[in-house]
PDB file of N, CA and C in Angstrom:
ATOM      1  N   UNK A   1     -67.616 -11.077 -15.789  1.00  0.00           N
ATOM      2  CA  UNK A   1     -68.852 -10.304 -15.798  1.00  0.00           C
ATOM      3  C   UNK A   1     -68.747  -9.199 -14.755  1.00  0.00           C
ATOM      4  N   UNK A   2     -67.748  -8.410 -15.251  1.00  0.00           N
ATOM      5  CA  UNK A   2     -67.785  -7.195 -14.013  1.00  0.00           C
ATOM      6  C   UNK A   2     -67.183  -5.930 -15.082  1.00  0.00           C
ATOM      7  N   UNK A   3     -67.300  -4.428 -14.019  1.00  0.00           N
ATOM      8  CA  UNK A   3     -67.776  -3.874 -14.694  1.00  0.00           C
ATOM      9  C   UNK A   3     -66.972  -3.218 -13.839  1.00  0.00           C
ATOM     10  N   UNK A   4     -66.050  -2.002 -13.856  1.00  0.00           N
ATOM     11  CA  UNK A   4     -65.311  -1.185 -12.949  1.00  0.00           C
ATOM     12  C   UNK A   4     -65.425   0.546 -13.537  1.00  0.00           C
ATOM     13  N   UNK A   5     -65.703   1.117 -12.824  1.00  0.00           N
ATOM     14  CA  UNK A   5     -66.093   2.492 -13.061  1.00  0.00           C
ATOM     15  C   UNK A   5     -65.091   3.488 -12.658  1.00  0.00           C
ATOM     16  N   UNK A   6     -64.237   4.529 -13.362  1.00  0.00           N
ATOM     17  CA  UNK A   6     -63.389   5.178 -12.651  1.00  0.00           C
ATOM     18  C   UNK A   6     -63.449   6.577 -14.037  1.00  0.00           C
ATOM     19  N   UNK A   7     -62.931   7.818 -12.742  1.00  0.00           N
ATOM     20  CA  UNK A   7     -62.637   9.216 -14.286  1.00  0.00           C
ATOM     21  C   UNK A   7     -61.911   8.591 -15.392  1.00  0.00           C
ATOM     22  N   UNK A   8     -62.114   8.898 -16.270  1.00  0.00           N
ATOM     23  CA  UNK A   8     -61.009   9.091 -17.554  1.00  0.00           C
ATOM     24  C   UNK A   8     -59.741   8.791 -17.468  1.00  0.00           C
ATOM     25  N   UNK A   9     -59.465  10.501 -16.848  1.00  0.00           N
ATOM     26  CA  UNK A   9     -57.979  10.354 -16.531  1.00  0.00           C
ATOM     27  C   UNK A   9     -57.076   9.322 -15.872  1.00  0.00           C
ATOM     28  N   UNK A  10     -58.248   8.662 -15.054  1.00  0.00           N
ATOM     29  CA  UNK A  10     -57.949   7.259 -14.132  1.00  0.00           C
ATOM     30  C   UNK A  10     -56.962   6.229 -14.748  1.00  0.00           C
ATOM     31  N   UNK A  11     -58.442   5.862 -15.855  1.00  0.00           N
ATOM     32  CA  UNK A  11     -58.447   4.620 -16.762  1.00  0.00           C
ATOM     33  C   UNK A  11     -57.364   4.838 -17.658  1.00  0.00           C
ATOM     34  N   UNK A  12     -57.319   5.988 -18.575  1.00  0.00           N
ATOM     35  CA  UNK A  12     -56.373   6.156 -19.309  1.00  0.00           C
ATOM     36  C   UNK A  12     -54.584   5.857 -18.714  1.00  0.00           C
ATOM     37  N   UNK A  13     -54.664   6.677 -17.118  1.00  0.00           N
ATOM     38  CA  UNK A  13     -52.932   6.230 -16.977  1.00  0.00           C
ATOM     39  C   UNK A  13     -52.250   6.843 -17.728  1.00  0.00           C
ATOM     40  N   UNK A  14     -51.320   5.813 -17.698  1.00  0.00           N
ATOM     41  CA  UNK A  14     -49.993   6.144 -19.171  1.00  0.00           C
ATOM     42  C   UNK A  14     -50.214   5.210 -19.459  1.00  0.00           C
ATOM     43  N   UNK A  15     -51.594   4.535 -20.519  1.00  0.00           N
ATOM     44  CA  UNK A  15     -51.560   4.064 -21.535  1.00  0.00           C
ATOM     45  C   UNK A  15     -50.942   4.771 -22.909  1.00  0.00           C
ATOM     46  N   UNK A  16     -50.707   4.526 -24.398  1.00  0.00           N
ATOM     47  CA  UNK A  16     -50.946   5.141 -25.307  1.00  0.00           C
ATOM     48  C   UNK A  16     -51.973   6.133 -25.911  1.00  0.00           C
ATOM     49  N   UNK A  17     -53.262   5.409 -25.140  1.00  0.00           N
ATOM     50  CA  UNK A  17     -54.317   6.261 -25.576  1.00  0.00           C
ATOM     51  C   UNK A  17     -54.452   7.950 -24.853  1.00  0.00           C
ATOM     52  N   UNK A  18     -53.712   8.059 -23.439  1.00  0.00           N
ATOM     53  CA  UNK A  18     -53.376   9.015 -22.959  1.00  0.00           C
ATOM     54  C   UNK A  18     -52.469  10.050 -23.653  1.00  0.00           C
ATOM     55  N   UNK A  19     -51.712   9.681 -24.954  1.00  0.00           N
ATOM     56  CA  UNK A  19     -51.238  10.743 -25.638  1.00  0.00           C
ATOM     57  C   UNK A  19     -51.932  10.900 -27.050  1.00  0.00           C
ATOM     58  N   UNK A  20     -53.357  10.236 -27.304  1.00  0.00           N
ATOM     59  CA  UNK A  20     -54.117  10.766 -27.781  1.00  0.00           C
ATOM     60  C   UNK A  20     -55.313  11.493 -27.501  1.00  0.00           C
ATOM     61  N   UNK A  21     -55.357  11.920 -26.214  1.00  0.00           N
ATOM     62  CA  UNK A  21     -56.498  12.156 -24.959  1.00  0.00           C
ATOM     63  C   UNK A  21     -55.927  13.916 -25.243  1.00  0.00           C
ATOM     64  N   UNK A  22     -55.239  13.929 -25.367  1.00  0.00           N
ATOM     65  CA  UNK A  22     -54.179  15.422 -25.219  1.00  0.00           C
ATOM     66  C   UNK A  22     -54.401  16.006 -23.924  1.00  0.00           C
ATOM     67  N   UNK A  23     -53.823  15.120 -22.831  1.00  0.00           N
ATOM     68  CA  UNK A  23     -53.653  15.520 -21.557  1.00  0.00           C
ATOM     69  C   UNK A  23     -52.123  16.377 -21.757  1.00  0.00           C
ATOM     70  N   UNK A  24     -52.484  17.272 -20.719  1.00  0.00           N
ATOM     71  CA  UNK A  24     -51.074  18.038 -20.362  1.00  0.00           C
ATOM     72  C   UNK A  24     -49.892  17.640 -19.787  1.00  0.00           C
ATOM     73  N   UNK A  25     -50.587  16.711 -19.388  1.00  0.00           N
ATOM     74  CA  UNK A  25     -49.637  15.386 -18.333  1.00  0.00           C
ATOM     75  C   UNK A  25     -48.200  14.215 -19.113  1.00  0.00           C
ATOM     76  N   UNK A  26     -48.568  14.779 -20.190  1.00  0.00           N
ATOM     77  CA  UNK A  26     -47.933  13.427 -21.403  1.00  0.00           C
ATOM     78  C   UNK A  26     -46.442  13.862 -20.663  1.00  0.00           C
ATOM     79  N   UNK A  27     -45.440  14.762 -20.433  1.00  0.00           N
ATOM     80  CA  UNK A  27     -44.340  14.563 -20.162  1.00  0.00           C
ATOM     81  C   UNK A  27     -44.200  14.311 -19.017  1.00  0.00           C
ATOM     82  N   UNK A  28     -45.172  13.879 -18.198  1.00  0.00           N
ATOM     83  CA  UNK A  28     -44.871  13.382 -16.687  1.00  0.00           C
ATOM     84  C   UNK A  28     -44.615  11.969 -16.977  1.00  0.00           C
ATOM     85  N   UNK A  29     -45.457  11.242 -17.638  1.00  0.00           N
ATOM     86  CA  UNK A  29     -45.415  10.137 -18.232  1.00  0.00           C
ATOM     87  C   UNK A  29     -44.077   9.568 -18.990  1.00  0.00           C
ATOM     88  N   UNK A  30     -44.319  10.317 -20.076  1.00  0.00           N
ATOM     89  CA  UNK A  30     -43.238   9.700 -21.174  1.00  0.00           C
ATOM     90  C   UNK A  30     -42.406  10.779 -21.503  1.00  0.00           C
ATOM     91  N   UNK A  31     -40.968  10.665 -22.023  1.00  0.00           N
ATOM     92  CA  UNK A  31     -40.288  11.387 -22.185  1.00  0.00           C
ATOM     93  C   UNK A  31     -40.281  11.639 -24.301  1.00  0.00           C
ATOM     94  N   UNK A  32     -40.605  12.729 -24.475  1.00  0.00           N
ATOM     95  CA  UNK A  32     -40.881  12.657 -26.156  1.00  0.00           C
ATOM     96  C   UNK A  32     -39.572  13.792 -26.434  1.00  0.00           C
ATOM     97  N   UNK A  33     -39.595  13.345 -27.863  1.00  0.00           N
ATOM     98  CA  UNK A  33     -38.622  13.332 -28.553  1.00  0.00           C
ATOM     99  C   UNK A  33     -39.293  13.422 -29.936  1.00  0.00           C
ATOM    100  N   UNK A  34     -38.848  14.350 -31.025  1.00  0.00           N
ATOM    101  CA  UNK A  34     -38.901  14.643 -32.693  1.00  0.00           C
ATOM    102  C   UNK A  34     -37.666  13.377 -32.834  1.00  0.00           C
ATOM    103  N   UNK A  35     -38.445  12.423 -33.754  1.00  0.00           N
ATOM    104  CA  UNK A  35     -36.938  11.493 -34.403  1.00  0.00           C
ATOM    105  C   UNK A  35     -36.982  11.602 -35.800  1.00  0.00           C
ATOM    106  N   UNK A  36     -37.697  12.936 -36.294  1.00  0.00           N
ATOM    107  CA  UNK A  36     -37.240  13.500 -37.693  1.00  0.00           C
ATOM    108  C   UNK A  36     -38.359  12.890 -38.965  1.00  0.00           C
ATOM    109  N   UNK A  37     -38.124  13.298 -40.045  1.00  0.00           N
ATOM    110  CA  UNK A  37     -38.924  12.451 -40.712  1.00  0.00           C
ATOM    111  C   UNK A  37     -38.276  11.209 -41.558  1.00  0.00           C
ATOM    112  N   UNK A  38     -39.555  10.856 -42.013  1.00  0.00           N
ATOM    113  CA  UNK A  38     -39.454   9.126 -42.206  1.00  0.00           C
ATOM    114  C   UNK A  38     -40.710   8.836 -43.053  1.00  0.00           C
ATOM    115  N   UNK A  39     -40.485   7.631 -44.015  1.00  0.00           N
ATOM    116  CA  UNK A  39     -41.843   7.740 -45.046  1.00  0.00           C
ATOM    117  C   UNK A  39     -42.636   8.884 -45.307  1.00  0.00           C
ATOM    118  N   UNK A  40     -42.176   9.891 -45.131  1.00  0.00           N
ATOM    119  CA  UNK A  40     -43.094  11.483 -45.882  1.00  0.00           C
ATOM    120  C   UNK A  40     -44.158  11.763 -44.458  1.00  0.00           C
ATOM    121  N   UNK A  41     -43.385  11.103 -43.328  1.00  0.00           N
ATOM    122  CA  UNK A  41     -44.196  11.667 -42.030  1.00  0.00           C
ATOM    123  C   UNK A  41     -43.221  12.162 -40.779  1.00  0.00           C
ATOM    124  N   UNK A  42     -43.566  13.324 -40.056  1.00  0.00           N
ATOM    125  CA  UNK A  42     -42.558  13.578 -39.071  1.00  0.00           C
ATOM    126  C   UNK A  42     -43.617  13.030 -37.962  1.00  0.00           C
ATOM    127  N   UNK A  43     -42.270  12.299 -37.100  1.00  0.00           N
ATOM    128  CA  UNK A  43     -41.725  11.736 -36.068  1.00  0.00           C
ATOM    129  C   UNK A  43     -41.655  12.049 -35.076  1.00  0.00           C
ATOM    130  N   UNK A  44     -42.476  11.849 -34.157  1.00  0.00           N
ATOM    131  CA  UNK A  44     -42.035  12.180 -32.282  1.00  0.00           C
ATOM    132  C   UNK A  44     -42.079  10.112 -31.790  1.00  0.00           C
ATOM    133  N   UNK A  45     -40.858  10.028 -31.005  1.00  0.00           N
ATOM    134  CA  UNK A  45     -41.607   9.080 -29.929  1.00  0.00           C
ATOM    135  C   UNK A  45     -41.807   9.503 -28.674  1.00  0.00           C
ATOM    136  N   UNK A  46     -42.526   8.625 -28.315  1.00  0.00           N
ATOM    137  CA  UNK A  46     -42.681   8.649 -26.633  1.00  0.00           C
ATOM    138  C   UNK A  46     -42.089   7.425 -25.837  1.00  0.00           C
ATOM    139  N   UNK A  47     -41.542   7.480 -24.958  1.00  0.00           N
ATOM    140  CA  UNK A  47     -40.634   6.145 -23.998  1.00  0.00           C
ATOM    141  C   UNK A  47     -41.550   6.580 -22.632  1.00  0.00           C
ATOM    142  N   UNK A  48     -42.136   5.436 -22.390  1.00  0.00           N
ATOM    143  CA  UNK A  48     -42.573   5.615 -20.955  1.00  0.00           C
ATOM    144  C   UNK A  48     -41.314   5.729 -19.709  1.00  0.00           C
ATOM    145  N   UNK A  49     -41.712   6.682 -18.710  1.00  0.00           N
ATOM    146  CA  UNK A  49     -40.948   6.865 -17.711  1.00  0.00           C
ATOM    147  C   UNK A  49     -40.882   5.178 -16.507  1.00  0.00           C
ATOM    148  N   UNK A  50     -41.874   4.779 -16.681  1.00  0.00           N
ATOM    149  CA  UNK A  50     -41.919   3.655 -15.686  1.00  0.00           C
ATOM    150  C   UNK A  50     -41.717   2.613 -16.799  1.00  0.00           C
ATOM    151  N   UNK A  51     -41.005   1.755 -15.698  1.00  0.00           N
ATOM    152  CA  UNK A  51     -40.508   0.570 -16.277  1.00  0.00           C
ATOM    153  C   UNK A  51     -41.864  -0.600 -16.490  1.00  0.00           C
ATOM    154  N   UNK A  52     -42.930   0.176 -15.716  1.00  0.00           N
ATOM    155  CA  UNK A  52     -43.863  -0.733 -15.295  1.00  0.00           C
ATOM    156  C   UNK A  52     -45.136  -0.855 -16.509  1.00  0.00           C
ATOM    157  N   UNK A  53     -44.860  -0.191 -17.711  1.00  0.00           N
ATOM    158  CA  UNK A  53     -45.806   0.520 -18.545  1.00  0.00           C
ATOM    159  C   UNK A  53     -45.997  -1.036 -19.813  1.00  0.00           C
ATOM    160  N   UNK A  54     -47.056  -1.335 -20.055  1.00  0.00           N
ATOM    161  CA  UNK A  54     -46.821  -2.117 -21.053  1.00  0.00           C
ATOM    162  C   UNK A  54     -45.583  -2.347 -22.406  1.00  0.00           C
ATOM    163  N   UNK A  55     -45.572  -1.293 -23.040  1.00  0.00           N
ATOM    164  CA  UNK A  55     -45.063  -0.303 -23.934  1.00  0.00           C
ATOM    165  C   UNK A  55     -43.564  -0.292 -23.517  1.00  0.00           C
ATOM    166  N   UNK A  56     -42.912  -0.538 -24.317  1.00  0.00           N
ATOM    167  CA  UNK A  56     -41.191   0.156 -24.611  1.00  0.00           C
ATOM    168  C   UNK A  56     -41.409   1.389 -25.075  1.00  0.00           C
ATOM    169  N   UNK A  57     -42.069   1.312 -25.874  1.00  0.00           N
ATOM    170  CA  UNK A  57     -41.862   2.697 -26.920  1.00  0.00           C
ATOM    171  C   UNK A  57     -43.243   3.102 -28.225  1.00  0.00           C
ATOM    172  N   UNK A  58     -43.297   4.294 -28.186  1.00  0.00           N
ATOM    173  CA  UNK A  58     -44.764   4.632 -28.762  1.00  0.00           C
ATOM    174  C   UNK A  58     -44.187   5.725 -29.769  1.00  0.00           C
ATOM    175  N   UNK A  59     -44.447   5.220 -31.277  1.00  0.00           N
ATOM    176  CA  UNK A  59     -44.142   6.679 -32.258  1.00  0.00           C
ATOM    177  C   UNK A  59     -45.314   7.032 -32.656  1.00  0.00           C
ATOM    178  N   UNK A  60     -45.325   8.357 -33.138  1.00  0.00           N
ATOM    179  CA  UNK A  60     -46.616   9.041 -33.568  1.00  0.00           C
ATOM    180  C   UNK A  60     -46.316   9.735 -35.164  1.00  0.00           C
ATOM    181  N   UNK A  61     -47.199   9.515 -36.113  1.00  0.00           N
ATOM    182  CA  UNK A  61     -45.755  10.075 -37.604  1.00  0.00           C
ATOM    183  C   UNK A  61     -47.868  11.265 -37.778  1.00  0.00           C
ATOM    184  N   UNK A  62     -46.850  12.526 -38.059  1.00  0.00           N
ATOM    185  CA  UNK A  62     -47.508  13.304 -38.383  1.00  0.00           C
ATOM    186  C   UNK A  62     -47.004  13.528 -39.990  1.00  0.00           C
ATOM    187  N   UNK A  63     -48.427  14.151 -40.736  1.00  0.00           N
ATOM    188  CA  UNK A  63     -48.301  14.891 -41.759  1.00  0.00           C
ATOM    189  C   UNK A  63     -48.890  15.999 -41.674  1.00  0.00           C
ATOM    190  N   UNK A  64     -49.154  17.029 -42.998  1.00  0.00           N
ATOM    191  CA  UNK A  64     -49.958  18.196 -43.050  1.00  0.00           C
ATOM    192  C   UNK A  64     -51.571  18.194 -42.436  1.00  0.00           C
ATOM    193  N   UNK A  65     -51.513  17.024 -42.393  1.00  0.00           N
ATOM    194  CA  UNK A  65     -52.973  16.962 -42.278  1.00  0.00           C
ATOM    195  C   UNK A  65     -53.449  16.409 -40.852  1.00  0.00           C
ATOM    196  N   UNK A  66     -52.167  15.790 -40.387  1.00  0.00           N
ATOM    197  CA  UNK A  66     -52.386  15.576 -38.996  1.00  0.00           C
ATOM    198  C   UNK A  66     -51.844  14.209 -38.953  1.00  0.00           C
ATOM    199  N   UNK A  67     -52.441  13.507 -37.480  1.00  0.00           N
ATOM    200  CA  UNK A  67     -52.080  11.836 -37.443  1.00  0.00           C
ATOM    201  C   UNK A  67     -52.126  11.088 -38.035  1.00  0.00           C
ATOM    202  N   UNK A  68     -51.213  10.214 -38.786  1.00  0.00           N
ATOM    203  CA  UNK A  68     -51.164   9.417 -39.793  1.00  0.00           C
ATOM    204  C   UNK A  68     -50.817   7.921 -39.152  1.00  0.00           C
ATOM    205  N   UNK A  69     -49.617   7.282 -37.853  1.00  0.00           N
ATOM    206  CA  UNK A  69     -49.472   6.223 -37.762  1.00  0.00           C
ATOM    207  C   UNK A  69     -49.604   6.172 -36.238  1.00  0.00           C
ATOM    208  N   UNK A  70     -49.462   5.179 -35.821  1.00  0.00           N
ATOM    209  CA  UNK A  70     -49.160   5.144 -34.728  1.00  0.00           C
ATOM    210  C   UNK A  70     -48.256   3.703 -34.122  1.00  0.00           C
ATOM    211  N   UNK A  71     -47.131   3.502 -33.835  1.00  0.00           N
ATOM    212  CA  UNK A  71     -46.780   2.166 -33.782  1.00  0.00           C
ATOM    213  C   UNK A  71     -46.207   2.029 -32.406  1.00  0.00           C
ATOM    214  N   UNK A  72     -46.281   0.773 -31.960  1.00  0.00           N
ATOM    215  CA  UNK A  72     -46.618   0.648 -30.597  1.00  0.00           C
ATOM    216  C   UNK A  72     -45.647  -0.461 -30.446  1.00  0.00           C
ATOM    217  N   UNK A  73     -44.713  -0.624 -29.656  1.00  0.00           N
ATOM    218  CA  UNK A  73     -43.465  -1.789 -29.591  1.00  0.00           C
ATOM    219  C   UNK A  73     -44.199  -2.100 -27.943  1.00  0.00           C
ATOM    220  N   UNK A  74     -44.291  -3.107 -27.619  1.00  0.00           N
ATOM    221  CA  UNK A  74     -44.724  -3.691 -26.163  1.00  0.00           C
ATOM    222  C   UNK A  74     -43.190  -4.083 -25.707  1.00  0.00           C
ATOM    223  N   UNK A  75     -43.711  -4.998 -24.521  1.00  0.00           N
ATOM    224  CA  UNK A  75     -42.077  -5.166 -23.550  1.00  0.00           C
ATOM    225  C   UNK A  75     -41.749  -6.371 -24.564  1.00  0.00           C
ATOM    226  N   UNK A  76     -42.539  -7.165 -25.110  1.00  0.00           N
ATOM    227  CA  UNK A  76     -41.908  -8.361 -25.700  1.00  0.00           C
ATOM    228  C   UNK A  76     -41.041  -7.806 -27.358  1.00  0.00           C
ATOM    229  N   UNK A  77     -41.141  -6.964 -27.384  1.00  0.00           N
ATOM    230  CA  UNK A  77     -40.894  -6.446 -28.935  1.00  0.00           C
ATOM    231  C   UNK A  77     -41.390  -6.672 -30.020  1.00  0.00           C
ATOM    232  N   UNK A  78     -42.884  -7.304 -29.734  1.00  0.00           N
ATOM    233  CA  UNK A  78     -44.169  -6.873 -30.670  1.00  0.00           C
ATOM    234  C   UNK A  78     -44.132  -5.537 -30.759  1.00  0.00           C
ATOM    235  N   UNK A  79     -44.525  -5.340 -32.251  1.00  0.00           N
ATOM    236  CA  UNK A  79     -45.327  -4.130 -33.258  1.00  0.00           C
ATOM    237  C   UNK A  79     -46.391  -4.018 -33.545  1.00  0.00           C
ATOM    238  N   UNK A  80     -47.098  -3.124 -33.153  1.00  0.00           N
ATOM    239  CA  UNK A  80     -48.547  -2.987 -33.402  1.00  0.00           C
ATOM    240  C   UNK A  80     -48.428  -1.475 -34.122  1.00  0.00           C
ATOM    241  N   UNK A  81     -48.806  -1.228 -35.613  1.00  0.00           N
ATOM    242  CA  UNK A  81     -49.038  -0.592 -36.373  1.00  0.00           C
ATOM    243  C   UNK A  81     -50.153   0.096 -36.721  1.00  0.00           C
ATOM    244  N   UNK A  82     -50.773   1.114 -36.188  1.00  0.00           N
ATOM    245  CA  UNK A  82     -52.044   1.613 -36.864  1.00  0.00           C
ATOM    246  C   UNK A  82     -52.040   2.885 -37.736  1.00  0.00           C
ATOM    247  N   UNK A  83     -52.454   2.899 -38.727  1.00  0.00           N
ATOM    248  CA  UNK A  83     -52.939   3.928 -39.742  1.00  0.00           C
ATOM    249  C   UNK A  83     -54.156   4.547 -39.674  1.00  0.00           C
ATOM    250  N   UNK A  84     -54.404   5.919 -39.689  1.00  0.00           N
ATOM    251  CA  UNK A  84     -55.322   6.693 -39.406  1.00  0.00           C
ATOM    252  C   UNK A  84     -56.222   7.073 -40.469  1.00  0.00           C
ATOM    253  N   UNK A  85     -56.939   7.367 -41.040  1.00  0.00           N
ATOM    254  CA  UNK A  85     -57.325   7.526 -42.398  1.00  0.00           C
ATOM    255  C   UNK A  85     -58.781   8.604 -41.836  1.00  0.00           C
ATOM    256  N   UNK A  86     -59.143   8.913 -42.550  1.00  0.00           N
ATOM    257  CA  UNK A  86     -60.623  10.090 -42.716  1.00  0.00           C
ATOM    258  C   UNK A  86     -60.446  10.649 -41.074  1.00  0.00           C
ATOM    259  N   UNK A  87     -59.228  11.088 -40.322  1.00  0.00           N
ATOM    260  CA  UNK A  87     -59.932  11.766 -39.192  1.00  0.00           C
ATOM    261  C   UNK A  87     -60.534  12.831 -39.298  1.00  0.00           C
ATOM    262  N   UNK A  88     -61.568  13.022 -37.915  1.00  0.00           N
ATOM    263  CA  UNK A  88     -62.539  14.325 -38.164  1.00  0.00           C
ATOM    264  C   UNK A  88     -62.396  15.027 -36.074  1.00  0.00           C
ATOM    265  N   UNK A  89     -61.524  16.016 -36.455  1.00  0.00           N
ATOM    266  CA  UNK A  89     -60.970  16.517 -35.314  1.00  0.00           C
ATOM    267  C   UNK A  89     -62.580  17.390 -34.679  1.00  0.00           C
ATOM    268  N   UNK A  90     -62.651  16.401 -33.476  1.00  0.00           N
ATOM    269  CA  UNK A  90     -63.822  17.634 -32.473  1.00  0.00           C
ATOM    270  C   UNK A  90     -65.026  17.183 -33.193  1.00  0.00           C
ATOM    271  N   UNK A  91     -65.435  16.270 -33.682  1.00  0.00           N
ATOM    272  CA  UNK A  91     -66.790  16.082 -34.299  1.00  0.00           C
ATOM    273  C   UNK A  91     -67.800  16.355 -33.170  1.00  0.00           C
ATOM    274  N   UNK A  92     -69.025  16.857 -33.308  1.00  0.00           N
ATOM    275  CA  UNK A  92     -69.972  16.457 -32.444  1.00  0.00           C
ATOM    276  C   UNK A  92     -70.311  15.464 -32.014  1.00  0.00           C
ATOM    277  N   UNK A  93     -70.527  15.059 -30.762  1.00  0.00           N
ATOM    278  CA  UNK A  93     -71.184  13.909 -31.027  1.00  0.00           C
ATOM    279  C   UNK A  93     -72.127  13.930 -29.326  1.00  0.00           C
ATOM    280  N   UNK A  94     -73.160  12.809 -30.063  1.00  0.00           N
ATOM    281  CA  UNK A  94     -74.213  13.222 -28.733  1.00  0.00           C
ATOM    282  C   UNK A  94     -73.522  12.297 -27.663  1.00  0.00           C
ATOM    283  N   UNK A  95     -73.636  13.137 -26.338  1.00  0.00           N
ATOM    284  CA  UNK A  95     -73.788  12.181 -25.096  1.00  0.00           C
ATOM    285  C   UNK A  95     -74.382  10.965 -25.222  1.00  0.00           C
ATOM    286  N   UNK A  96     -75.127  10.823 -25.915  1.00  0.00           N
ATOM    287  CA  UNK A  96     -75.587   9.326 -25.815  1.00  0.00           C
ATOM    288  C   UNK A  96     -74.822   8.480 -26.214  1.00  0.00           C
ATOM    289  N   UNK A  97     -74.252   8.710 -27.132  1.00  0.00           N
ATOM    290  CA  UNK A  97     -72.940   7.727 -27.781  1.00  0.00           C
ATOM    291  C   UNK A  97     -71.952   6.889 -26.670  1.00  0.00           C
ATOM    292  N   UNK A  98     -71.625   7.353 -25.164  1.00  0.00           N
ATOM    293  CA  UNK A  98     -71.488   7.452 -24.189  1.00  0.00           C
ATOM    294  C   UNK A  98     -71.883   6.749 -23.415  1.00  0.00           C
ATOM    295  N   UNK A  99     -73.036   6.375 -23.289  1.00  0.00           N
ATOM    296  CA  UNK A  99     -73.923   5.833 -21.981  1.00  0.00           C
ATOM    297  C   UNK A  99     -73.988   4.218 -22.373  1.00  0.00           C
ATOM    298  N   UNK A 100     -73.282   3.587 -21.080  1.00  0.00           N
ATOM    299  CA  UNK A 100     -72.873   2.643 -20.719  1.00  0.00           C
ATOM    300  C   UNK A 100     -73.740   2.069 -19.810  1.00  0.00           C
ATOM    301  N   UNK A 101     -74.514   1.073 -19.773  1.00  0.00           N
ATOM    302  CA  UNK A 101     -75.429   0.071 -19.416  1.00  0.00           C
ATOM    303  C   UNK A 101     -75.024  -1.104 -18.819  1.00  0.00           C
ATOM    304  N   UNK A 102     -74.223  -1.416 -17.696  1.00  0.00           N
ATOM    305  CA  UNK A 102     -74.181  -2.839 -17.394  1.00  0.00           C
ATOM    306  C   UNK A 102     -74.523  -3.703 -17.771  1.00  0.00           C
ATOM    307  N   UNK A 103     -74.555  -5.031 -18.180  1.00  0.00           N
ATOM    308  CA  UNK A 103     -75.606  -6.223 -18.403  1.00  0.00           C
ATOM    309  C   UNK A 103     -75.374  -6.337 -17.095  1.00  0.00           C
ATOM    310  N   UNK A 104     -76.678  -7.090 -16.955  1.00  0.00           N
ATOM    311  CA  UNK A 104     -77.749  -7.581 -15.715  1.00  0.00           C
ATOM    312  C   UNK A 104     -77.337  -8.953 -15.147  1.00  0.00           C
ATOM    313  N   UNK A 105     -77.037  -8.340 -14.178  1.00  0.00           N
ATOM    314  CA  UNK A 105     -75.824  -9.485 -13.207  1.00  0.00           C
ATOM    315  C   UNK A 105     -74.412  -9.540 -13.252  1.00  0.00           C
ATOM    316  N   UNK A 106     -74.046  -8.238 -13.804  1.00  0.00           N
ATOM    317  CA  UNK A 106     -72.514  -7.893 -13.627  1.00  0.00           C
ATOM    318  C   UNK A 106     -71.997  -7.260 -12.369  1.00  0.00           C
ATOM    319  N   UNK A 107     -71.183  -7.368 -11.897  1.00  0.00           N
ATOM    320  CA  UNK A 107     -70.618  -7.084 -10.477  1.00  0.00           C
ATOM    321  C   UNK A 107     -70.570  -5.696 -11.151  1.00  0.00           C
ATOM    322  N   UNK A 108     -70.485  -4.363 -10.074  1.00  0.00           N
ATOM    323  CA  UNK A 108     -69.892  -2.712 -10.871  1.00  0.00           C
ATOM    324  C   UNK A 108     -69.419  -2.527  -9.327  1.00  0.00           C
ATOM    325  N   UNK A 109     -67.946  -2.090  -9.965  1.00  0.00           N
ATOM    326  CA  UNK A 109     -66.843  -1.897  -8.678  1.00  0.00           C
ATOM    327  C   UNK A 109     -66.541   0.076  -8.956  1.00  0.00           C
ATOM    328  N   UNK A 110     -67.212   0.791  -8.246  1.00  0.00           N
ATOM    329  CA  UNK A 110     -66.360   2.138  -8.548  1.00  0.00           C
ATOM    330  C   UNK A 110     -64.793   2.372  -7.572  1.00  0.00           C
ATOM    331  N   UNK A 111     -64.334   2.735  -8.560  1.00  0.00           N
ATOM    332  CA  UNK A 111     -62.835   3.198  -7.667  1.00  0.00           C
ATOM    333  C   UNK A 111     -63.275   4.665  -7.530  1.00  0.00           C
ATOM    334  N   UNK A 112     -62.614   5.139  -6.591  1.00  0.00           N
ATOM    335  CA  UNK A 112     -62.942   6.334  -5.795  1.00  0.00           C
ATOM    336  C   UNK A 112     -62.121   8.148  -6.334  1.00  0.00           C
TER     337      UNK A 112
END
């Protein structure tokens, strides 16, 4: 029951989700690479620079239309596979969608 508060950029790290964030930062992180196409999608991976990163290795398969997979190898050499379907690049959306509420009697730790 706790609750830790930090920027974005914080939380994100060099997770995966940080090279869907489209930080500028992605090659400080991970070293990417085009590995060509494959099933009717082109290919970049990403290899994290630290050994310390959940992740071995992160591919991203683009088409015409944009992000299509995303597959995710961890240190154990699990696959985690996701498919993208109806994205809607830059939608509006209200700030409220956003606003995060503690439940009542949760510890909230901000990092600085």
């Amino acid at each position: 029951n706790q609750v830790t508060v930090r920027k974005l950029d914080q939380a994100l790290g060099n997770s995966p989700a940080a090279l869907l964030a489209g930080s500028n930062d992605i090659e400080k992180i991970y070293d990417v690479l085009s590995i060509g196409k494959q099933e009717g999608l082109d290919w970049i991976e990403a290899v994290p620079k630290s050994k310390e990163n959940a992740f071995e290795r992160v591919r991203l398969g683009f088409s015409a239309d944009g992000l299509q997979a995303m597959e995710l190898r961890d240190q154990f050499g699990q696959l985690t596979v996701i498919k993208f379907a109806s994205l809607e690049r830059n939608p509006k959306l209200s700030p409220e969608l956003f606003r995060f509420t503690p439940p009542k009697g949760a510890d909230v730790i901000s990092d600085p």
